[in-house]
Protein backbone atom coordinates (compact mmCIF):
# COMPACT_ATOMS: atom_id res chain seq x y z
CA UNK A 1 0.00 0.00 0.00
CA UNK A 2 1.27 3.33 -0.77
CA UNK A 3 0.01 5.79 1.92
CA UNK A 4 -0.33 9.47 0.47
CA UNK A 5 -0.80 12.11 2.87
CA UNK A 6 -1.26 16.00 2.28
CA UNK A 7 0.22 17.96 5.21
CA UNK A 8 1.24 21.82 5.49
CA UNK A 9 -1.64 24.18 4.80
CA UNK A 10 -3.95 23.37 7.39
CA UNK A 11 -5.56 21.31 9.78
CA UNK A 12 -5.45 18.24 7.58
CA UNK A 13 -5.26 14.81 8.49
CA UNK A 14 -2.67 14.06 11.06
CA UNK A 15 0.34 11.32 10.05
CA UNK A 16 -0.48 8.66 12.39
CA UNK A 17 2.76 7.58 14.14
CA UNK A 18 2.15 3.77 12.86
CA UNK A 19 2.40 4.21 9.17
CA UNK A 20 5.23 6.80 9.98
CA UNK A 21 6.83 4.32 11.92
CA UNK A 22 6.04 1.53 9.27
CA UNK A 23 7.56 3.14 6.29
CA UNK A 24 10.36 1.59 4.66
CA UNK A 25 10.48 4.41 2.10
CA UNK A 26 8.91 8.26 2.08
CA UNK A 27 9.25 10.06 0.05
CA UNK A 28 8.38 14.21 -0.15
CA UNK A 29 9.46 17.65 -0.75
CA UNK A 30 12.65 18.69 0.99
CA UNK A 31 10.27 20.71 3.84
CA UNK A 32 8.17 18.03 4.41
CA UNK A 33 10.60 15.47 5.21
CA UNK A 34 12.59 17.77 7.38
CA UNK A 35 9.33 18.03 9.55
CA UNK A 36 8.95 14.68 10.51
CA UNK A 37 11.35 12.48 12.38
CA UNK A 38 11.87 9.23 10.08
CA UNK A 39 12.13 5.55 11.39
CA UNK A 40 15.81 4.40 11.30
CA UNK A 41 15.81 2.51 8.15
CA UNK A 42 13.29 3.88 6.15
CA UNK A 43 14.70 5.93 2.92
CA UNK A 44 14.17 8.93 2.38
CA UNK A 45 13.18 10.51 -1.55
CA UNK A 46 13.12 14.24 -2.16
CA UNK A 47 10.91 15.11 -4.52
CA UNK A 48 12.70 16.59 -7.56
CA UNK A 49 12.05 15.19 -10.83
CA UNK A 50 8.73 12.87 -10.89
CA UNK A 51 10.09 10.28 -12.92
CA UNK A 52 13.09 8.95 -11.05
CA UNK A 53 10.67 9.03 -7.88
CA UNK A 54 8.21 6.89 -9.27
CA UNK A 55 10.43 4.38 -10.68
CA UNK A 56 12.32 3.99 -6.83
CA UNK A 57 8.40 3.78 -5.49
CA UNK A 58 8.27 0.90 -7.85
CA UNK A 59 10.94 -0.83 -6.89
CA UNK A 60 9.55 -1.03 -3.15
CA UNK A 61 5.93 -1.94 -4.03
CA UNK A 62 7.62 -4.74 -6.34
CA UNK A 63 9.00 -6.01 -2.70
CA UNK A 64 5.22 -5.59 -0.86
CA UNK A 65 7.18 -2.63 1.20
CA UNK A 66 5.05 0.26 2.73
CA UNK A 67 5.61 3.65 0.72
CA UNK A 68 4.73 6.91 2.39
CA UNK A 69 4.53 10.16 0.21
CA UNK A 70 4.31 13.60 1.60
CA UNK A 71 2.38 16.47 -0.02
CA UNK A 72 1.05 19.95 0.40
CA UNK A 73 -2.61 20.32 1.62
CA UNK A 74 -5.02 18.00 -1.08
CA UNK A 75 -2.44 15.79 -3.11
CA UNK A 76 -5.75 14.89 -5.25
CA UNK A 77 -6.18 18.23 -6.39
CA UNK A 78 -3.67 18.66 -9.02
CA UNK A 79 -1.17 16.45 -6.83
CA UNK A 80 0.14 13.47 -7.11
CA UNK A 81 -2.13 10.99 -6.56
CA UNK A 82 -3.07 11.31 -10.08
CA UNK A 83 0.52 10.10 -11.32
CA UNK A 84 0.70 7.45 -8.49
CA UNK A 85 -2.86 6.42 -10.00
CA UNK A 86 -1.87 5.94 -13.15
CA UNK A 87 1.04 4.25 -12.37
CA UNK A 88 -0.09 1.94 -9.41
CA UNK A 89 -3.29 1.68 -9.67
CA UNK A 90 -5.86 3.68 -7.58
CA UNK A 91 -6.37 0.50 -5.55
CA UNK A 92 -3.50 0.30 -3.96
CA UNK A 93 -3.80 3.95 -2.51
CA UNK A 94 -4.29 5.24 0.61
CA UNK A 95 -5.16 8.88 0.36
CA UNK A 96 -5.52 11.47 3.31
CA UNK A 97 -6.07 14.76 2.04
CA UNK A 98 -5.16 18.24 3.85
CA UNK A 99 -6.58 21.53 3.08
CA UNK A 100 -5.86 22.75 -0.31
CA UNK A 101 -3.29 25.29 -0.89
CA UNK A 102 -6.13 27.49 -2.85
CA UNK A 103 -9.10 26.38 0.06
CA UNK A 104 -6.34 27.86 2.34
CA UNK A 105 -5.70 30.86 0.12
CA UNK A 106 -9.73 31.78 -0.20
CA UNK A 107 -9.83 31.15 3.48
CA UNK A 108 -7.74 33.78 4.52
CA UNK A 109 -9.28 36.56 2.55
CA UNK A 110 -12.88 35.43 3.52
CA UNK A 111 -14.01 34.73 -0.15
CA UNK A 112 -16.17 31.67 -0.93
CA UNK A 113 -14.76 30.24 -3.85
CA UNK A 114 -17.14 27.62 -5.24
CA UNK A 115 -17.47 29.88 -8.48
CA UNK A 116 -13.24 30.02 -8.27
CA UNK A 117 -11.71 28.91 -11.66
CA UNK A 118 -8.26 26.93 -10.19
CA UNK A 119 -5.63 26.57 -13.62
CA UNK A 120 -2.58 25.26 -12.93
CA UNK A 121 0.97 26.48 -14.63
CA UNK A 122 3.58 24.18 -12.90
CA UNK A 123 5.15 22.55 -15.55
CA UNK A 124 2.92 23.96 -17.98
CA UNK A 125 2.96 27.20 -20.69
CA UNK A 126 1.74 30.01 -18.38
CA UNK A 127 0.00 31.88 -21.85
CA UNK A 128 -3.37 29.51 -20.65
CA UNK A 129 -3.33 30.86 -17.47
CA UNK A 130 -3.15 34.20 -17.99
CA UNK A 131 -5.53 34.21 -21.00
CA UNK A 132 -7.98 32.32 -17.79
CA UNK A 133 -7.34 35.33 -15.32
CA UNK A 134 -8.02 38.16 -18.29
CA UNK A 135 -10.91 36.24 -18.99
CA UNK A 136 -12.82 35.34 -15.29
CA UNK A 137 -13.28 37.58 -12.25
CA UNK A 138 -12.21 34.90 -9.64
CA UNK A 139 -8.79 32.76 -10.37
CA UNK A 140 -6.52 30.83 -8.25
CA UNK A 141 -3.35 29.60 -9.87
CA UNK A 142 -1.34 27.26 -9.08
CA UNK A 143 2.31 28.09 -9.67
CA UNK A 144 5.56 26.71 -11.14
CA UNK A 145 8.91 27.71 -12.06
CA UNK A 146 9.12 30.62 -14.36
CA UNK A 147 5.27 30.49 -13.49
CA UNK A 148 4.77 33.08 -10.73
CA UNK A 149 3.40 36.18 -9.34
CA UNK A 150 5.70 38.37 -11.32
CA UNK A 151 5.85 36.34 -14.52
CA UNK A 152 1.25 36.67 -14.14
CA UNK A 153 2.02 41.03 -13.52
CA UNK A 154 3.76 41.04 -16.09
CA UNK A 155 1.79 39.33 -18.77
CA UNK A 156 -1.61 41.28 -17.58
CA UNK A 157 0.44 44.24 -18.01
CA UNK A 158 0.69 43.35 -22.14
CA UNK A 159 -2.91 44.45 -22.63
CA UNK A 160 -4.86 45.37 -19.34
CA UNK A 161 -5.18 48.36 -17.05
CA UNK A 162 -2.70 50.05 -15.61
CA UNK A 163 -3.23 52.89 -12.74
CA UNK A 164 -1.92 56.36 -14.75
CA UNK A 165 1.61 57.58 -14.55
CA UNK A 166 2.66 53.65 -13.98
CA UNK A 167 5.55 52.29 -15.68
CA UNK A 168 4.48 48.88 -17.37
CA UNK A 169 6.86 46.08 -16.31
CA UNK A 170 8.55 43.42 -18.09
CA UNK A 171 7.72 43.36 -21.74
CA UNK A 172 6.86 46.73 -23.45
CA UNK A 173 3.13 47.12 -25.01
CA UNK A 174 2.11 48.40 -27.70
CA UNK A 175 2.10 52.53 -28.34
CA UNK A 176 -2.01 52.21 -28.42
CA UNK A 177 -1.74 50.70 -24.99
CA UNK A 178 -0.25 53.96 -23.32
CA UNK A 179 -3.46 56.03 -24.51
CA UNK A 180 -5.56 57.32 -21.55
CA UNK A 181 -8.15 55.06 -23.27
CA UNK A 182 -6.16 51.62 -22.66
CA UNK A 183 -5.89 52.67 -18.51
CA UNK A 184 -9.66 51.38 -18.52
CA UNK A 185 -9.65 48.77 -21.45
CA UNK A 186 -11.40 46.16 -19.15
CA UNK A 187 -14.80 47.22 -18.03
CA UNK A 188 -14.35 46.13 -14.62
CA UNK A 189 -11.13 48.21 -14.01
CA UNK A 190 -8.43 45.70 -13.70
CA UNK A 191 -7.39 42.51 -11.60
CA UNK A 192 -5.36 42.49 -8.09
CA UNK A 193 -3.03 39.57 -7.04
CA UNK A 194 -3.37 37.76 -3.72
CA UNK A 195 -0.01 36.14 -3.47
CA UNK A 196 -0.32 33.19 -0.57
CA UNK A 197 2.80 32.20 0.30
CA UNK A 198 4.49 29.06 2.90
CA UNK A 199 0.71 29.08 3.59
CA UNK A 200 0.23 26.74 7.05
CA UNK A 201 3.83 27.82 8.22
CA UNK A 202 5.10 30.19 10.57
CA UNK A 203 6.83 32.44 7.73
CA UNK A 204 3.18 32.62 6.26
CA UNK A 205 2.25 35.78 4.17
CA UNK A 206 -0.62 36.70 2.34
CA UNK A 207 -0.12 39.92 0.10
CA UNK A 208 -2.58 41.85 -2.12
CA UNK A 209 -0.87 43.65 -5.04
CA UNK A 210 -1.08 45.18 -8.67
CA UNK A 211 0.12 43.36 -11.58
CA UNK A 212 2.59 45.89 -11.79
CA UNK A 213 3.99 45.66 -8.24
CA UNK A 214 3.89 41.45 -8.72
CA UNK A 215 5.83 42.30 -11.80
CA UNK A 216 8.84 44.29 -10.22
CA UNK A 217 9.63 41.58 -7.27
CA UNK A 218 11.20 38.46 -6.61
CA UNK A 219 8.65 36.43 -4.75
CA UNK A 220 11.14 33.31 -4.16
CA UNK A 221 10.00 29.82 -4.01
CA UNK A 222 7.88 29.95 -1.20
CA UNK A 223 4.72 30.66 -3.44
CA UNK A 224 1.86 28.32 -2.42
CA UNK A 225 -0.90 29.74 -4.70
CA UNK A 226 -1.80 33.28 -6.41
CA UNK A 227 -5.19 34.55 -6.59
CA UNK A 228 -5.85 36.81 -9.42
CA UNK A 229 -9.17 38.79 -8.65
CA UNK A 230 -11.58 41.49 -9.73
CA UNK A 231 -12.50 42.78 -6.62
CA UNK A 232 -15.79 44.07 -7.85
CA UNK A 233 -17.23 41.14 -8.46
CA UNK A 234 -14.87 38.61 -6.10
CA UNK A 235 -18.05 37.61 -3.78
CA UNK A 236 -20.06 36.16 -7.09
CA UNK A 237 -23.17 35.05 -7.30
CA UNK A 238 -24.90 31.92 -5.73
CA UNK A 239 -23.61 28.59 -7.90
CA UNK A 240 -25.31 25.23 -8.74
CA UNK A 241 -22.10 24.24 -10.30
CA UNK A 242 -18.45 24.86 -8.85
CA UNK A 243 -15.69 26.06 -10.82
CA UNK A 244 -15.74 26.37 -14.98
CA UNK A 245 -18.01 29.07 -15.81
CA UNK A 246 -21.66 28.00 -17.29
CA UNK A 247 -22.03 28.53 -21.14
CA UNK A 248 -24.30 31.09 -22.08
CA UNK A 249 -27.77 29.94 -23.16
CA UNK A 250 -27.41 30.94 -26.43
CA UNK A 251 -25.18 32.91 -29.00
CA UNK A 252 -25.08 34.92 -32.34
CA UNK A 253 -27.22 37.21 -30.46
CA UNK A 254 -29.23 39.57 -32.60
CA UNK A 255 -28.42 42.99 -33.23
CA UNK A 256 -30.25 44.73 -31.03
CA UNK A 257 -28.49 42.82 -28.37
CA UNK A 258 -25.77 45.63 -29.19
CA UNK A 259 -25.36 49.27 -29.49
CA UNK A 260 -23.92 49.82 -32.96
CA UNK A 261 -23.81 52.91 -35.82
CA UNK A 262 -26.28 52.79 -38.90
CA UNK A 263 -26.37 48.83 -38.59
CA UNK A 264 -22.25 48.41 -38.95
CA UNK A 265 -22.23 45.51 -37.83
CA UNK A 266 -21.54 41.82 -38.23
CA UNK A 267 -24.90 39.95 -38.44
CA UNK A 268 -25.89 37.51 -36.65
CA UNK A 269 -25.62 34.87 -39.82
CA UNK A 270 -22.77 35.40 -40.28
CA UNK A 271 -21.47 35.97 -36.76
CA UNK A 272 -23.04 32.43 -36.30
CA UNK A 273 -20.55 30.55 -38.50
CA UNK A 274 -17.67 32.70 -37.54
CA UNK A 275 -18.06 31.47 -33.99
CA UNK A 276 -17.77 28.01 -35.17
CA UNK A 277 -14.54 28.33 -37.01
CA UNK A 278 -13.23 30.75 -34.10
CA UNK A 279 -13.62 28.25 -31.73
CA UNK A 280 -13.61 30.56 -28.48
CA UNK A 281 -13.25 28.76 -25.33
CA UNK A 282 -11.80 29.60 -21.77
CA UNK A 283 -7.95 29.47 -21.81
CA UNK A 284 -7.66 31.17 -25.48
CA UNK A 285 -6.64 34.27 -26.59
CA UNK A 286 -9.17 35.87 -28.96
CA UNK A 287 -8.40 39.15 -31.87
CA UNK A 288 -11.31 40.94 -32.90
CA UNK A 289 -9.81 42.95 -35.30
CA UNK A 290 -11.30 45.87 -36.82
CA UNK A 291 -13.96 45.38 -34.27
CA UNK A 292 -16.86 47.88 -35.20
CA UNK A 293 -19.24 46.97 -32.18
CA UNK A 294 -17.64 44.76 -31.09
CA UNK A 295 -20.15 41.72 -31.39
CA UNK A 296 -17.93 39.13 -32.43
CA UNK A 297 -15.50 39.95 -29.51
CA UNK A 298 -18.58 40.01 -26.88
CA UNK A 299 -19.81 36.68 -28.07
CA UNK A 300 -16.18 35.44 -27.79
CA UNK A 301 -15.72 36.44 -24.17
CA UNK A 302 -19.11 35.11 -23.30
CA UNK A 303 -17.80 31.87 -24.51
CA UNK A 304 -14.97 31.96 -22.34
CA UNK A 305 -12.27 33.49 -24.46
CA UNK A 306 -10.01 35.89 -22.67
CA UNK A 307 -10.26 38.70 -26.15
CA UNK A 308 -8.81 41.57 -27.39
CA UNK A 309 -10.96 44.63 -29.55
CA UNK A 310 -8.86 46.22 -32.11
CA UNK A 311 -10.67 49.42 -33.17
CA UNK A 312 -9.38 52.28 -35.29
CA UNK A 313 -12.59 55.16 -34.74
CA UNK A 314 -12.93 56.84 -30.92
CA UNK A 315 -16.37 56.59 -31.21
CA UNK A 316 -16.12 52.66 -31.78
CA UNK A 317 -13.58 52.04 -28.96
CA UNK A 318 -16.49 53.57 -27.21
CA UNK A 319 -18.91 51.33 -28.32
CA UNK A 320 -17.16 48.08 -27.56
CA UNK A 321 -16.94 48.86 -24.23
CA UNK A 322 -19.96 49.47 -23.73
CA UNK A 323 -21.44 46.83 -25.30
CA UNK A 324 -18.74 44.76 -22.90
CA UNK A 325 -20.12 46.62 -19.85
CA UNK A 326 -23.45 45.76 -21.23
CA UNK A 327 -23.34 41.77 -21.49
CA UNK A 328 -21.01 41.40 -18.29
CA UNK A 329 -18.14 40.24 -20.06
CA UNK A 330 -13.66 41.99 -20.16
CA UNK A 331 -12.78 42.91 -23.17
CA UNK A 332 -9.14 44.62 -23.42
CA UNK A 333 -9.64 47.18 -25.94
CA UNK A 334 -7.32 48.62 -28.44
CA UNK A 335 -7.97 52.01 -30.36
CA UNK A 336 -5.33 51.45 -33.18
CA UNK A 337 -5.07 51.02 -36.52
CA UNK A 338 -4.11 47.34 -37.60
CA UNK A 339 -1.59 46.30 -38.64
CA UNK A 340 0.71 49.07 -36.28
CA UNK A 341 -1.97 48.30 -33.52
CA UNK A 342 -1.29 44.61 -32.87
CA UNK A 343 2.54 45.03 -32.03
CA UNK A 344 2.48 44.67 -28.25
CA UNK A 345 0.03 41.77 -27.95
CA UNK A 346 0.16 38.24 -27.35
CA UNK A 347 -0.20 36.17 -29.90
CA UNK A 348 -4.11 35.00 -30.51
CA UNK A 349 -5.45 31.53 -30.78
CA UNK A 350 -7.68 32.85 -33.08
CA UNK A 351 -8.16 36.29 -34.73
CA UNK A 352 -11.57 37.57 -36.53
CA UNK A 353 -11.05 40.63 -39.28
CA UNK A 354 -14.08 42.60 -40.14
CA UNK A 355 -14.31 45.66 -42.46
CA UNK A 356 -12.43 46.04 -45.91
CA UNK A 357 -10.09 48.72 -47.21
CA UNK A 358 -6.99 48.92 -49.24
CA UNK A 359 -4.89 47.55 -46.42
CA UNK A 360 -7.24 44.36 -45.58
CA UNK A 361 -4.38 41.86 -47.11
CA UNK A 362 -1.93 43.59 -44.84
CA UNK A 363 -3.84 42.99 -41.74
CA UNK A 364 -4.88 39.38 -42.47
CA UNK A 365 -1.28 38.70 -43.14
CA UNK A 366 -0.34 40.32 -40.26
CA UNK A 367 -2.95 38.43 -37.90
CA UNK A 368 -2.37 34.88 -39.79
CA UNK A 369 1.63 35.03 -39.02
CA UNK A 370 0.63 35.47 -35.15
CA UNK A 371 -2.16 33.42 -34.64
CA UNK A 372 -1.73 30.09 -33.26
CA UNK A 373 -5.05 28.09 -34.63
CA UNK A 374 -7.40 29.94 -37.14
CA UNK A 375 -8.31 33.32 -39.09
CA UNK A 376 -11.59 33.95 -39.73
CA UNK A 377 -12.12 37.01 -42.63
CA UNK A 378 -15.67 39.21 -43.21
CA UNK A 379 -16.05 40.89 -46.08
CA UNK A 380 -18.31 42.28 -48.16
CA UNK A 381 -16.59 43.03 -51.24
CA UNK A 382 -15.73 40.75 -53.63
CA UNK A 383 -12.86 42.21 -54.85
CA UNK A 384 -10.89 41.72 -51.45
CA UNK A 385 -11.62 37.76 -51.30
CA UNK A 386 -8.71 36.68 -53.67
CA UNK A 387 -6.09 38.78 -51.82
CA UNK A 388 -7.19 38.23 -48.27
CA UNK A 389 -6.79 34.18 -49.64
CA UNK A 390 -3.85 34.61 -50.61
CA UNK A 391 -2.67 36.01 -47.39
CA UNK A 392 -3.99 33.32 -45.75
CA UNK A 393 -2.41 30.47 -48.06
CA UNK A 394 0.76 32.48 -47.98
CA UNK A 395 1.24 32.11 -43.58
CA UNK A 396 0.43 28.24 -43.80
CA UNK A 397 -3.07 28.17 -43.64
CA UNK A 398 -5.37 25.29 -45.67
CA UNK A 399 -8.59 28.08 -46.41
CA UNK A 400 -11.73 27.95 -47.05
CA UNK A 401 -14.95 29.72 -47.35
CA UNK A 402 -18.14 30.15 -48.05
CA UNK A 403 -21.12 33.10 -49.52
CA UNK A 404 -23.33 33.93 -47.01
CA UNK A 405 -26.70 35.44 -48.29
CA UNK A 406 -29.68 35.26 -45.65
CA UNK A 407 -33.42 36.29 -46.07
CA UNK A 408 -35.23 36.75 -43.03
CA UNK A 409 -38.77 37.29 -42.48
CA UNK A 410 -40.40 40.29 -42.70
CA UNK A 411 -43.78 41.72 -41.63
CA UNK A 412 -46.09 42.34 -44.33
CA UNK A 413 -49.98 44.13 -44.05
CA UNK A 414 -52.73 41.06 -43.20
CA UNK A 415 -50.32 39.39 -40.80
CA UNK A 416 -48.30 37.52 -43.74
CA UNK A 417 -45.05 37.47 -44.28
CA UNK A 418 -42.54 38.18 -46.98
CA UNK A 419 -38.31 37.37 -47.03
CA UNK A 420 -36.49 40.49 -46.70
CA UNK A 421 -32.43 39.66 -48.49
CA UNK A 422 -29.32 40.66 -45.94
CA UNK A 423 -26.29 42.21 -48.13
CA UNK A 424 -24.02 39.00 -49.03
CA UNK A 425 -20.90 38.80 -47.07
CA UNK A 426 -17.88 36.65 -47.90
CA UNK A 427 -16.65 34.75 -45.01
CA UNK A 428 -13.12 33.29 -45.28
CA UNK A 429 -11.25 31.07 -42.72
CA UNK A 430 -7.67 29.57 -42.90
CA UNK A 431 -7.12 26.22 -40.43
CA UNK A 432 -3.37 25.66 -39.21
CA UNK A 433 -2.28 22.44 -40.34
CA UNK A 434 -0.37 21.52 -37.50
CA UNK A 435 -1.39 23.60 -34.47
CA UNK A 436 0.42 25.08 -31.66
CA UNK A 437 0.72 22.97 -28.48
CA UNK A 438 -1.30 24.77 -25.43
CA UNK A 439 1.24 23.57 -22.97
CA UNK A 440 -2.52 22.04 -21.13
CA UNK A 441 -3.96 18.92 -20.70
CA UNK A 442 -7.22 18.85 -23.70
């Protein structure tokens, strides 16, 4: 039997002095083991790399020897009973679970955090969980080498709010983000970090700070967990079901679901389809490029997508937010011109371009050498479909696309109906043939 026990964030399970006593081999991180006073000739294992640990776990099982392992607070809660499972068999497990490291974290600030959305870095790409935190009000991360507090400052700091007069940390953004409009791109005014760290210890510390104060220190290795929080909406509402966010009931809203100019504005045909090739979903990194409204990037972020509103006009830049504001959703907004505009951000999952204009093969070039999975193109002249195609071809892409050409029904006298014709709109989408690796389990 291999006894697993998570220690060191709480009041979890004490380590009974007979399997302590009974353990030819533990094995733990370098703290835990130094806690506890090991049986003469037991072995000792600190955790390092999980292979070579494993494989010496192995080797004792093979001989029907007891096997302690050591862990912080719930070592089912992306610990490592799931490698032990996998490898041993859950059978042959004993697991006593502590108090998780984020339980602890939410604890100490007094937040419930059923509606909590926990994403884990260690030893994964961080881009996933920072496109989660832009994305949801309430995030607990689990850290990692090169995964920390300062590493999450200073990737929000790429394309979120900043208070004025603040120097942005780490890497530079874009000229459009130091314009007094970019200080408020998301509608909720910005995250805060709760750093928990040596959480159950005597050198315990629990800090709130800005991205851009995470940014600037060296937090050490001490970090249990950091929470990454919009404050004006931390307490969330009462949940049926913990955790992921529910889907929205519907999408490809209708129009009037949006404040827009003289109908500018992708409809909700089209909008339909170019959701399905976009593929938004929590954990990507969404362009809406040449964003009008702002309807495609709304829809987007209700889906999940952390997303980013490109928008040329004041009076647009405007708009998206509010329609952001409107439906409850962040939306980091841009106002640039494309391609200039798209310097300083991270590179998109997925990018929609709406409108036309002479420099529309430009800007899908531009967008289809960053993005990591798809382009999606709207437009309504013809003569732009051949070179936006090419563009696409050019960075990689297979493409395809179709004419889109809706009648809906309209009223007519003596309650009858007749089909009124939408303007045709060419939608074009290029697939990556071999995609980039998330750095997540999918």
């Amino acid at each position: 039997m291999i006894t697993v026990v998570g220690t060191g964030t709480g009041a979890g399970a004490p380590l009974p002095e007979e399997i302590l006593a009974g353990a030819a081999l533990v094995v733990g991180g370098r703290r835990h083991l130094d806690a506890v006073r090991l049986p003469g000739g037991a072995e000792r294992v600190v955790l390092g790399p999980l292979a070579p640990a494993l494989d010496t776990i192995a080797e004792y099982v093979g001989k029907e020897l007891p096997v302690l392992v050591l862990a912080s607070g719930d070592p089912g809660f992306f610990g490592i009973v799931r490698a032990l499972a996998e490898r041993f068999g859950a059978g042959r497990l004993d697991v006593r679970p502590g108090v998780s490291s984020v339980a602890t974290a939410f604890a100490r600030i007094g937040l419930p955090w059923d509606d909590a959305v926990v994403v884990s870095a260690h030893g994964r790409d961080l881009r996933t969980a920072v496109n989660v935190c832009r994305a949801r009000p309430k995030v607990a991360l689990l850290t990692g080498p090169g995964a920390g507090p300062a590493e999450l400052g200073a990737a929000l700091l790429r394309h979120g709010p900043r208070a004025p007069g603040s120097a942005p940390a780490g890497p530079v953004a874009a000229p459009a983000h130091d314009s007094p409009e970019a200080e408020t791109a998301h509608p909720s005014g910005g995250r805060v970090l709760v750093v928990a760290r040596a959480l159950g210890s005597v050198d315990e510390r629990v800090e709130r700070v800005t991205p851009a104060e995470a940014a600037a220190r060296d937090w050490g290795t001490d970090v249990s967990v950091v929470l990454c929080l919009d404050e004006t909406r931390a307490l969330g509402a009462v949940r049926t079901v913990a955790g992921v966010p529910e889907r929205p009931g519907g999408w490809a809203l209708d129009e009037d679901a949006f404040a827009h100019r003289d109908s500018m504005i992708t409809k909700f045909e089209v909008r339909a389809l170019a959701l399905a090739r976009l593929g938004p979903r929590l954990g990507d990194l969404v362009w809406d490029v040449g964003a009008g409204s702002g309807s495609v990037a709304v829809e987007c972020a209700r889906l999940g997508a952390a997303v980013v509103a490109v928008e040329k006009a004041a009076d647009g830049v405007a708009r998206v937010r509010a329609n952001a504001r409107a439906h409850g959703v962040d939306v980091a907004v841009v106002h640039g011109a494309a391609p200039e505009a798209l310097a300083g951000l991270d590179d998109p999952d997925a990018v929609f371009v709406g409108g036309g204009g002479r420099e529309l093969p430009d800007i899908v070039g531009a967008c289809a050498r960053r993005a990591r999975r798809t382009v999606v193109v709207a437009m309504a002249a013809l003569d732009r479909v051949p070179a936006a195609r090419t563009a696409l071809t050019a960075a990689g892409f297979a493409c395809d696309g179709v004419l889109l050409q809706a009648s809906r029904l309209a009223p007519l006298p003596g309650e009858v109906s007749r089909l009124a014709a939408t303007n045709p709109v060419f939608l074009l989408w290029g697939m990556r043939t071999q995609v980039f690796s998330k750095g997540v389990d999918e």
